[in-house]
C-alpha atoms as a PDB file:
ATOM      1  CA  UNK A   1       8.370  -7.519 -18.649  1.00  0.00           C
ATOM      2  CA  UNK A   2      11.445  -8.443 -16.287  1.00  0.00           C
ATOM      3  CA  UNK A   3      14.467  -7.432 -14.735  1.00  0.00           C
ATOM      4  CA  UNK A   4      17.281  -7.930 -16.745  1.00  0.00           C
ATOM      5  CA  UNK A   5      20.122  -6.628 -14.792  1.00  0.00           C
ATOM      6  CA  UNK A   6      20.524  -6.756 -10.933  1.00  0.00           C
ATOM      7  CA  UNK A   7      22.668  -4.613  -8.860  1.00  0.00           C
ATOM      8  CA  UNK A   8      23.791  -6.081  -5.238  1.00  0.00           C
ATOM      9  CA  UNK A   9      26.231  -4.207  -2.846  1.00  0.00           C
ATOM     10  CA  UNK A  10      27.677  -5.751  -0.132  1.00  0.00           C
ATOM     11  CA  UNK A  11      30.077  -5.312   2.336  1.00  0.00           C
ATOM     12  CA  UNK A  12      31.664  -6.357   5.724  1.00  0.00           C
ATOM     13  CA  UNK A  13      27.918  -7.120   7.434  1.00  0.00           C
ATOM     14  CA  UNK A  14      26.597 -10.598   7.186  1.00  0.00           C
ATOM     15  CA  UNK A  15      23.222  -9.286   6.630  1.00  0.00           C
ATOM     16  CA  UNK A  16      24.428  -7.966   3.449  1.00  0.00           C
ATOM     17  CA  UNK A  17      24.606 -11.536   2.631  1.00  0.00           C
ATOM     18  CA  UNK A  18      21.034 -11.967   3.190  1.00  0.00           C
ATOM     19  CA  UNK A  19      20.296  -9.276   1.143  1.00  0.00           C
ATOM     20  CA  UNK A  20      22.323 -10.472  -2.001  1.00  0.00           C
ATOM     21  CA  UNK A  21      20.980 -14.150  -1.412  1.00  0.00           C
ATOM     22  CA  UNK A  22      17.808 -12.164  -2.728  1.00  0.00           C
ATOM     23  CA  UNK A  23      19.016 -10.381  -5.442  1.00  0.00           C
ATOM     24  CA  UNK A  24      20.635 -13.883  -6.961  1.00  0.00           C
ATOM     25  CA  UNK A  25      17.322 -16.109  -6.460  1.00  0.00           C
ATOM     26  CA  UNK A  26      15.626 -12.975  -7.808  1.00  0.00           C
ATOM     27  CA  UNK A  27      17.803 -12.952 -11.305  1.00  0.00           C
ATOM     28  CA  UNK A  28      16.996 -16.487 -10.938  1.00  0.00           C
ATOM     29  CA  UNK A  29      13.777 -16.442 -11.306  1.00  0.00           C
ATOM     30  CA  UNK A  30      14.337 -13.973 -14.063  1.00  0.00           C
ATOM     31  CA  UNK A  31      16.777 -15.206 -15.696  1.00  0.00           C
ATOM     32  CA  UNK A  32      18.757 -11.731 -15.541  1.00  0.00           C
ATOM     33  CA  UNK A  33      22.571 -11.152 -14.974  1.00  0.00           C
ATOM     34  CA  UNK A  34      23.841 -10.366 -11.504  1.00  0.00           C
ATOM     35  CA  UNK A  35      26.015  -7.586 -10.566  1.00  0.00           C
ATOM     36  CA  UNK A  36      27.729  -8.112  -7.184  1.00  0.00           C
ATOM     37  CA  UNK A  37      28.985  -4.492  -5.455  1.00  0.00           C
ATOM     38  CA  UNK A  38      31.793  -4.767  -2.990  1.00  0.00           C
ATOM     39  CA  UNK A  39      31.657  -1.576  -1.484  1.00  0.00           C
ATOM     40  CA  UNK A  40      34.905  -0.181   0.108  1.00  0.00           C
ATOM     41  CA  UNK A  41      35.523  -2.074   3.572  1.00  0.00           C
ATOM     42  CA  UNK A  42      36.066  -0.548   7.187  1.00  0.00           C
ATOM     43  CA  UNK A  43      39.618  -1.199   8.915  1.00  0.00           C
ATOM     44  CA  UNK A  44      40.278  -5.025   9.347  1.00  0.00           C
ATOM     45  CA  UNK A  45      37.228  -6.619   7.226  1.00  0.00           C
ATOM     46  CA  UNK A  46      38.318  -6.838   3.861  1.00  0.00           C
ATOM     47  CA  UNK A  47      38.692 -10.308   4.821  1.00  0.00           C
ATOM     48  CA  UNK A  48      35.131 -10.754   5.854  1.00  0.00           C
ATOM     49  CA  UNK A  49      33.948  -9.196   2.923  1.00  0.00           C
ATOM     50  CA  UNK A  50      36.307 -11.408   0.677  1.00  0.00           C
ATOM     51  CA  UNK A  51      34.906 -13.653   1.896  1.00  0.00           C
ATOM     52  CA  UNK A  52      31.035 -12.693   1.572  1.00  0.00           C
ATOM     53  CA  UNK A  53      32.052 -11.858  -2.240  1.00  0.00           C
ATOM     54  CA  UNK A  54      33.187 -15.773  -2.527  1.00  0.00           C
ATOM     55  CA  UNK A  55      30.371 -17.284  -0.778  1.00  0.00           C
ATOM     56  CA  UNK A  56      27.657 -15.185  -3.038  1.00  0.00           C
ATOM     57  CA  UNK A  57      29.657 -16.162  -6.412  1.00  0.00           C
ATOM     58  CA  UNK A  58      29.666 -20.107  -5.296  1.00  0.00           C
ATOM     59  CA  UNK A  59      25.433 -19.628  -5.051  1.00  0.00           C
ATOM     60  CA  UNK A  60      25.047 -17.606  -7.665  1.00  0.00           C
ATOM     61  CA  UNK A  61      27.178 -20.158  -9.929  1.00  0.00           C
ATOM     62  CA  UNK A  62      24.921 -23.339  -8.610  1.00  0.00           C
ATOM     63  CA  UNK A  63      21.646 -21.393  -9.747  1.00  0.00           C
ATOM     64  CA  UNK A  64      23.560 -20.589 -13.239  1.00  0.00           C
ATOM     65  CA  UNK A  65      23.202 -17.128 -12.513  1.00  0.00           C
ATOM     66  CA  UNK A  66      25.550 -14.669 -14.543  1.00  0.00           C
ATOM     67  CA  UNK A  67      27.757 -12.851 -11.883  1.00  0.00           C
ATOM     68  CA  UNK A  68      29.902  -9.586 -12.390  1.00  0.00           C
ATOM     69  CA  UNK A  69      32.371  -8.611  -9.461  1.00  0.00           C
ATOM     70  CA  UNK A  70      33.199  -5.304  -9.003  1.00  0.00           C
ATOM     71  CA  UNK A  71      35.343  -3.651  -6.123  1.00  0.00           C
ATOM     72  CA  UNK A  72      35.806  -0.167  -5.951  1.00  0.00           C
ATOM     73  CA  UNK A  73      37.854   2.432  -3.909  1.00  0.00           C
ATOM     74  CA  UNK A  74      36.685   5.929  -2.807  1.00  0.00           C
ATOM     75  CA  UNK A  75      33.242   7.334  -2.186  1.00  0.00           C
ATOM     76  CA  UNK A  76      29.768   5.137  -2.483  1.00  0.00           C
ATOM     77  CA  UNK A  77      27.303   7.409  -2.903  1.00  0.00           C
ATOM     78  CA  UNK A  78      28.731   8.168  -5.874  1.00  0.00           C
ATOM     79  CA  UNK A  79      30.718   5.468  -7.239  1.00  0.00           C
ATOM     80  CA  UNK A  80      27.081   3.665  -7.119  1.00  0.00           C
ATOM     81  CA  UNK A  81      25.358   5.249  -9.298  1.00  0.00           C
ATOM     82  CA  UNK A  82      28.029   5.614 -12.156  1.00  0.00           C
ATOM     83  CA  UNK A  83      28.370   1.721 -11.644  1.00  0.00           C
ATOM     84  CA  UNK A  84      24.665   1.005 -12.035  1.00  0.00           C
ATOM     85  CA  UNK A  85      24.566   3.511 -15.150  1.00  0.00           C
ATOM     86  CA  UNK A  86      27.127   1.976 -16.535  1.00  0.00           C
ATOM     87  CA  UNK A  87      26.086  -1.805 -15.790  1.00  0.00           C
ATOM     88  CA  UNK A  88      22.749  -0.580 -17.022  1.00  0.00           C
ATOM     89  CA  UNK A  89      20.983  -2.615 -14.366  1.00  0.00           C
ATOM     90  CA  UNK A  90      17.185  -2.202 -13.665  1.00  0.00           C
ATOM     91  CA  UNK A  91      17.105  -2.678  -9.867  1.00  0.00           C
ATOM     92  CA  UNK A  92      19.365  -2.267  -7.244  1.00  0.00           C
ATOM     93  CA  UNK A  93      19.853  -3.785  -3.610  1.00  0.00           C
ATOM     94  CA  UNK A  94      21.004  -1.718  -0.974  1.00  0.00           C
ATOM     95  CA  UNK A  95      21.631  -3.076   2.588  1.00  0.00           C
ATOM     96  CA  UNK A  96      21.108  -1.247   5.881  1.00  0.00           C
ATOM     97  CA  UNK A  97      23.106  -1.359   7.821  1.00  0.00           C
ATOM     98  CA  UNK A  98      22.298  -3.156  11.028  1.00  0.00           C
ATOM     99  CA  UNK A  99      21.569  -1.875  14.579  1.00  0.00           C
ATOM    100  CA  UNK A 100      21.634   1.987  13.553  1.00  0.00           C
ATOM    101  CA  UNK A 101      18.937   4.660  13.089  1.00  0.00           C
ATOM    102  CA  UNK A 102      18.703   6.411   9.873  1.00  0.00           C
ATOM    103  CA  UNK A 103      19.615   9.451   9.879  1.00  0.00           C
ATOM    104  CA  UNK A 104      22.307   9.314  12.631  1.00  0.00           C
ATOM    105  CA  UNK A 105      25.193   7.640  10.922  1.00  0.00           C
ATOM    106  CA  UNK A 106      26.935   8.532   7.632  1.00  0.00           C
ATOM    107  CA  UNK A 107      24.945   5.551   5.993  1.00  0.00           C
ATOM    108  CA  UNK A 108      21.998   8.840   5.488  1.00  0.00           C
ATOM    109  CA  UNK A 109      23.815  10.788   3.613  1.00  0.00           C
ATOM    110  CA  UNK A 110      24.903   7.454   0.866  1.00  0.00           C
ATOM    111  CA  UNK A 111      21.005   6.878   0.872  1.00  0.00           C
ATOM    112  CA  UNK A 112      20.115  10.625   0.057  1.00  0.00           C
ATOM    113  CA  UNK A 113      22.354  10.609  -2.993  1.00  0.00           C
ATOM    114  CA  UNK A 114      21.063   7.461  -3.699  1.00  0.00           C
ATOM    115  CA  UNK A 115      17.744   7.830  -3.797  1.00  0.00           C
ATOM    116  CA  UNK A 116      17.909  10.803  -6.189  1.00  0.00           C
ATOM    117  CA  UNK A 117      20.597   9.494  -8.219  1.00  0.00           C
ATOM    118  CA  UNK A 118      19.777   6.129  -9.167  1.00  0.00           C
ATOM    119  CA  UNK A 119      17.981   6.165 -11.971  1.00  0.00           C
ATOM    120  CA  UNK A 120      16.829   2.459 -11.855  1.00  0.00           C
ATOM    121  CA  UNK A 121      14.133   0.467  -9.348  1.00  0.00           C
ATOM    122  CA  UNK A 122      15.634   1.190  -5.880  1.00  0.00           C
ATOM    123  CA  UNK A 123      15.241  -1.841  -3.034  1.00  0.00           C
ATOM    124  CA  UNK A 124      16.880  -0.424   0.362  1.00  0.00           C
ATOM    125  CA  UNK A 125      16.873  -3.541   2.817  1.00  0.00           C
ATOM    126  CA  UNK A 126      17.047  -3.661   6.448  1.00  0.00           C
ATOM    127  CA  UNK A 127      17.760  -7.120   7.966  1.00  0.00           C
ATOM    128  CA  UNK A 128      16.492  -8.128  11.330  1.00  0.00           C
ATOM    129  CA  UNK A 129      16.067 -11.953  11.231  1.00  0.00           C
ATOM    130  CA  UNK A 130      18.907 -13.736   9.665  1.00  0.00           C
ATOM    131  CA  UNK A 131      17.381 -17.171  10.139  1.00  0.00           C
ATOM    132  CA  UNK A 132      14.185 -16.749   7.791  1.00  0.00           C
ATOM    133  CA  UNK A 133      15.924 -15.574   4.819  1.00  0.00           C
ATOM    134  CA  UNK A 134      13.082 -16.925   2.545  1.00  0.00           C
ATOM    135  CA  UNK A 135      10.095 -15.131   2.942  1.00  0.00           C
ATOM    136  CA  UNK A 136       7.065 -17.434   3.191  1.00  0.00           C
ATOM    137  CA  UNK A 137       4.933 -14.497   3.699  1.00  0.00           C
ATOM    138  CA  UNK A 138       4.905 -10.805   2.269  1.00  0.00           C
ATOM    139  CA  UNK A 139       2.963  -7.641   3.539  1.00  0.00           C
ATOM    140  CA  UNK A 140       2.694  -5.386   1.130  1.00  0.00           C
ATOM    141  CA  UNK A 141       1.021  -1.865   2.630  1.00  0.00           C
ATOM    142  CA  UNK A 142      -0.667  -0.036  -0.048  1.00  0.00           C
ATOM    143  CA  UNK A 143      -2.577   3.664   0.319  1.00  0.00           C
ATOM    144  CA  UNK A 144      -5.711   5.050  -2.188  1.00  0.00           C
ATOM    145  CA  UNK A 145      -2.786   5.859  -5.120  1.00  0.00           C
ATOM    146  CA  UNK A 146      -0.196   3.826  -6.204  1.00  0.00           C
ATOM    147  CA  UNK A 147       1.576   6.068  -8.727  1.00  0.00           C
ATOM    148  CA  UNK A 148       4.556   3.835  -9.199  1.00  0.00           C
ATOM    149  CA  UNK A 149       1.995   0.261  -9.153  1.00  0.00           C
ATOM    150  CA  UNK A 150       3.314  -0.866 -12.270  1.00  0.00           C
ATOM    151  CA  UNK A 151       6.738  -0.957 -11.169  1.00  0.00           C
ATOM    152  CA  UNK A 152       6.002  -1.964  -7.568  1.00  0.00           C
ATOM    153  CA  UNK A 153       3.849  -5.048  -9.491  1.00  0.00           C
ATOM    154  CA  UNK A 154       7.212  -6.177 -11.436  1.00  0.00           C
ATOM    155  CA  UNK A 155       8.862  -6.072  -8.003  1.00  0.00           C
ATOM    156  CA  UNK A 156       6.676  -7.562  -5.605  1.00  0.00           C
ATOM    157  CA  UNK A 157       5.669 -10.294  -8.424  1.00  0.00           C
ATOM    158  CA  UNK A 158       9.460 -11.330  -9.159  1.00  0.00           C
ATOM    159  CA  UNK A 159       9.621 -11.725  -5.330  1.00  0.00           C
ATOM    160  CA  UNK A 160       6.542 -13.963  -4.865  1.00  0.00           C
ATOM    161  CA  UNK A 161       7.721 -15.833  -7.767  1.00  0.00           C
ATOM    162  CA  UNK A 162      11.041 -17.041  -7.003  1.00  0.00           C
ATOM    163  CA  UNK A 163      10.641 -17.084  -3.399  1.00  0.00           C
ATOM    164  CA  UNK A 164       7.053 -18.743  -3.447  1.00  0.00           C
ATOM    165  CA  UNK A 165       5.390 -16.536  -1.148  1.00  0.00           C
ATOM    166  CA  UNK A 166       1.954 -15.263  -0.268  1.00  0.00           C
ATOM    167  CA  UNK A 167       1.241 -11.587  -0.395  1.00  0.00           C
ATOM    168  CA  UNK A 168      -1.141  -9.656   1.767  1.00  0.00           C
ATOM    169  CA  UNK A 169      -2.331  -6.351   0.511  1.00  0.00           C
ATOM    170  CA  UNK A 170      -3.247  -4.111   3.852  1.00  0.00           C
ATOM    171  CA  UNK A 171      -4.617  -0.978   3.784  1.00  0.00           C
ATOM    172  CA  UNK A 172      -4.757   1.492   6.385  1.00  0.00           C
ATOM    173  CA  UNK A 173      -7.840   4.483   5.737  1.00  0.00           C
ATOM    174  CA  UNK A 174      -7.100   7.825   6.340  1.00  0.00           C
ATOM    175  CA  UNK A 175     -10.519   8.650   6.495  1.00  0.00           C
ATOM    176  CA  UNK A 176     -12.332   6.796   9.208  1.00  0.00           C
ATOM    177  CA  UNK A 177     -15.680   6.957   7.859  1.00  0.00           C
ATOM    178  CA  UNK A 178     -14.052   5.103   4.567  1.00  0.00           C
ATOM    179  CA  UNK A 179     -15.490   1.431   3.908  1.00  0.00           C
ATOM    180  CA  UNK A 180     -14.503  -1.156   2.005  1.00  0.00           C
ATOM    181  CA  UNK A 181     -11.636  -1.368  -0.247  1.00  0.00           C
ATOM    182  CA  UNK A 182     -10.172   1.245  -2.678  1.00  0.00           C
ATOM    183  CA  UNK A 183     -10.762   0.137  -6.277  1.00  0.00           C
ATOM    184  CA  UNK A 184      -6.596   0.600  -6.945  1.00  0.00           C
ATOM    185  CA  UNK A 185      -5.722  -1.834  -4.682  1.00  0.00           C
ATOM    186  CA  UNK A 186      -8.599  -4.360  -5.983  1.00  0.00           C
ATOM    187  CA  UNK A 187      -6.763  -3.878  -9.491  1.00  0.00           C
ATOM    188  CA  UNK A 188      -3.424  -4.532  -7.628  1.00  0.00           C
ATOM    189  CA  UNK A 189      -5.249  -7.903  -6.622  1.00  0.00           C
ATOM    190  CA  UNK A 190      -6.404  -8.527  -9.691  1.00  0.00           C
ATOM    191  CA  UNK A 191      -2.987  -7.977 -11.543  1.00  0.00           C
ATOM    192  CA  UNK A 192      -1.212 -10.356  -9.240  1.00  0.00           C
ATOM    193  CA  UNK A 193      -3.485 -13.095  -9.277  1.00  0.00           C
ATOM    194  CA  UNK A 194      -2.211 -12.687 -12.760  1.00  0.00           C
ATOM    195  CA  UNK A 195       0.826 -13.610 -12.617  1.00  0.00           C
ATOM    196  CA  UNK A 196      -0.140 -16.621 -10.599  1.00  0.00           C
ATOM    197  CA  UNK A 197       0.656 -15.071  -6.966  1.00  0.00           C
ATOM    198  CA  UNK A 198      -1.329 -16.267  -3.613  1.00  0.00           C
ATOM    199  CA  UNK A 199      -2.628 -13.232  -2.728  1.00  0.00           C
ATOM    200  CA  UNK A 200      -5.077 -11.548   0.242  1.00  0.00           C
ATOM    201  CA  UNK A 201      -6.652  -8.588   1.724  1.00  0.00           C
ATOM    202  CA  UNK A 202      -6.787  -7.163   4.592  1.00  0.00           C
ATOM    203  CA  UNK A 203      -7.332  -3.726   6.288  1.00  0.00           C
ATOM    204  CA  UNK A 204      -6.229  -1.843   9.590  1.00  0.00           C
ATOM    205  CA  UNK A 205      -7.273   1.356  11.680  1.00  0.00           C
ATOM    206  CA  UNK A 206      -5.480   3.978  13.302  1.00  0.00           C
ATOM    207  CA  UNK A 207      -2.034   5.624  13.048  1.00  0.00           C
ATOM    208  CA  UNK A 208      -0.233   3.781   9.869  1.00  0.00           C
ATOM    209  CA  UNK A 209       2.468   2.970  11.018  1.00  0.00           C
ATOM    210  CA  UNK A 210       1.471   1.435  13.969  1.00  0.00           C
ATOM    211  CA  UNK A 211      -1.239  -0.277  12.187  1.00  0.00           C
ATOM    212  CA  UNK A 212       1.228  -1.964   9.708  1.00  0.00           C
ATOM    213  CA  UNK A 213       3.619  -2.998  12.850  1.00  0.00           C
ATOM    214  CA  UNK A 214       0.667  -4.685  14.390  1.00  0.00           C
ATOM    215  CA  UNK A 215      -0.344  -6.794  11.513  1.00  0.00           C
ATOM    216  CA  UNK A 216       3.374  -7.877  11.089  1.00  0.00           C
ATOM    217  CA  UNK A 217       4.145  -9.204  14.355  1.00  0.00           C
ATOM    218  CA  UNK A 218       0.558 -10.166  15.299  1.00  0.00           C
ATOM    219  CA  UNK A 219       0.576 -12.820  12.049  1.00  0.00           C
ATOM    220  CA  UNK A 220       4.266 -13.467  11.920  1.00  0.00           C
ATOM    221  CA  UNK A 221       4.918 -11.883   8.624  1.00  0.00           C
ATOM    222  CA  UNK A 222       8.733 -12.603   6.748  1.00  0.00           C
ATOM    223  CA  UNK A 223       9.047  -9.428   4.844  1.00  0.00           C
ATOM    224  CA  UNK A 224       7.380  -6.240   4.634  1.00  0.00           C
ATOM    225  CA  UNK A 225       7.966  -4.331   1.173  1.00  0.00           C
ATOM    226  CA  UNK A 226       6.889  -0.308   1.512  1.00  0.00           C
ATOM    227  CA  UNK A 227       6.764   2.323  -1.106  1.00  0.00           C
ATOM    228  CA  UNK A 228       8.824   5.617  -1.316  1.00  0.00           C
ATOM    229  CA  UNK A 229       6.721   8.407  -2.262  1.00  0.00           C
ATOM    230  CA  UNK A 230       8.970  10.592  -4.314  1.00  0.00           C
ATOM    231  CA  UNK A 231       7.669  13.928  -3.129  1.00  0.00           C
ATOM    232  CA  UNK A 232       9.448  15.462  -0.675  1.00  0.00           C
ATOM    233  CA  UNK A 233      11.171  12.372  -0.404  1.00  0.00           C
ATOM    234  CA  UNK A 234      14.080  13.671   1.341  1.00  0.00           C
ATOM    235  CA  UNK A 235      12.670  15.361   4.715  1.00  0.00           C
ATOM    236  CA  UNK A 236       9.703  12.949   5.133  1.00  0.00           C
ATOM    237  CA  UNK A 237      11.197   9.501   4.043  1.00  0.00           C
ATOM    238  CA  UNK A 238      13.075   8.942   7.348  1.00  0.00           C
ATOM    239  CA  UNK A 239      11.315  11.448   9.572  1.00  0.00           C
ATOM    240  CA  UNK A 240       7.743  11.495  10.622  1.00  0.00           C
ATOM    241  CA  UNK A 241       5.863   9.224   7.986  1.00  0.00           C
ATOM    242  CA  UNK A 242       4.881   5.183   8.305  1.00  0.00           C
ATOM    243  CA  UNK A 243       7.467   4.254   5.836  1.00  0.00           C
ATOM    244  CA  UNK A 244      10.353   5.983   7.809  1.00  0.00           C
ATOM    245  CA  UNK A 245       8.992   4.718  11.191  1.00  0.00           C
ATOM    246  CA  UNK A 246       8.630   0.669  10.173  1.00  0.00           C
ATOM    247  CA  UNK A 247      12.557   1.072   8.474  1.00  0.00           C
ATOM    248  CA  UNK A 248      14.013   2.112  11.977  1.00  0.00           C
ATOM    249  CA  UNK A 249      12.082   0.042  13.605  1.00  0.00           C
ATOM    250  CA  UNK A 250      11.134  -2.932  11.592  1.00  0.00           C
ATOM    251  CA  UNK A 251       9.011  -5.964  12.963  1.00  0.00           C
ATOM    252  CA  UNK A 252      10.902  -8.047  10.551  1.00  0.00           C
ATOM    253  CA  UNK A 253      12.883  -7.938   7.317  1.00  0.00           C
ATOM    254  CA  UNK A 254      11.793  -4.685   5.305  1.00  0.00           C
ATOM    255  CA  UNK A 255      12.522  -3.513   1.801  1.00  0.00           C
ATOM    256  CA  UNK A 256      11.690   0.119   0.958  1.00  0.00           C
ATOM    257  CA  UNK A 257      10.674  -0.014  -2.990  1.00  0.00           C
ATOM    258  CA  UNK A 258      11.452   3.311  -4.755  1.00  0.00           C
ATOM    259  CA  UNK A 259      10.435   2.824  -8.148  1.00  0.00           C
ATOM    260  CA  UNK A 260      12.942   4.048 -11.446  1.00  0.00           C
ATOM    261  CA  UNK A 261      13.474   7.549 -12.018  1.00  0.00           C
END
């Protein structure tokens, strides 16, 4: 099982950039088609974002990746989704964008339709270091259930593939009498190892959030990819829970994996 189809918007930000340079060496290592997004520009960067569109086509091209441009005019939020359904692509890439809070910009409300209107595997990306864009080293928080673990497995596996990383499971107990490791992230070990991925444990205490923070800047981690729990995924995604904390604040490059619909 792979991704056929990949969905990449980008726009006027550089870090958008950094964000599509993953979703090409991702179809890549797929061998899947690439579908690049160029969502309407603000006043005066059309240029810039001509010029991002170029850039991505020339790597794309070198890795004999299978590109698609598409430009569009009028509303993202939902001009997105009737160009994924329509592309039929499996996962899209959606940059943050830089230097802003969620939730206190228009860019909320695109990721609220977003969220409940793509129907494929969801990767929202928040750039903060430019200069690594190949992650060397993954973090990959996981709690007790992972409901959506076979698609997070496709996602996280692709990613360690083509970018020849090292993953480290962490796990944060809610309970702090709980030892040891729960037996659903042992499988998740178990199924990466698999598919030929350098993989590790390891385990934090406390408030989640701040536990996951810690680990990442403490051992220099590249990329942290966190899970979107798809209850009540509106009010608590952004406000109040680890996931929503880490993506305002990241440590370091962060992707927040909603699995398909």
């Amino acid at each position: 099982m792979s991704y056929r189809k990949i969905f990449s918007v980008i726009n006027e930000h550089t870090t958008s950039t950094v964000v599509a340079r993953h979703a090409i060496l991702l179809a890549a290592a797929c061998q899947a088609e690439l579908v690049l997004y160029a969502a309407p520009a603000g006043s005066g960067s059309s240029i810039l974002t001509e010029n991002h569109r170029e850039h991505l086509v020339l790597v794309a091209s070198r890795l004999d990746v299978p590109v698609t441009l598409i430009t569009d005019d009028g509303n993202m939020s939902s001009m997105i989704p009737q160009r994924v359904r329509e592309e039929q692509a499996d996962l899209v890439f959606y940059p943050l964008t830089p230097y802003k809070r969620n939730g206190t910009d228009p860019q909320w409300r695109t990721i609220q339709t977003l969220l409940h209107t793509v129907s494929s595997d969801l990767a929202i990306m928040r750039v903060v270091r430019m200069a690594k864009p190949h992650p060397g080293q993954i973090l990959l928080p996981l709690n007790t259930t992972t409901g959506d673990g076979e698609r997070r497995l496709l996602f996280v596996t692709a990613l360690a593939t083509c970018f020849r990383s090292r993953v480290t499971l962490f796990h944060v107990p809610t309970n702090r009498d709980s030892k040891g490791t729960p037996a659903t992230l042992d499988l998740f070990r178990e199924q990466l190892q698999l598919h030929d991925v350098a993989v590790s444990r390891r385990s934090g205490r406390g408030d989640v959030g701040r536990a996951i923070t810690l680990e990442a800047v403490s051992r220099n981690y590249d990329l942290i990819v966190l899970g979107a729990s798809r209850r009540g995924i509106l009010r608590k995604l952004f406000f109040g829970n680890p996931a929503g904390d880490i993506m305002n604040q990241p440590p370091c490059n962060s992707i927040l994996f909603r699995s398909a619909l």
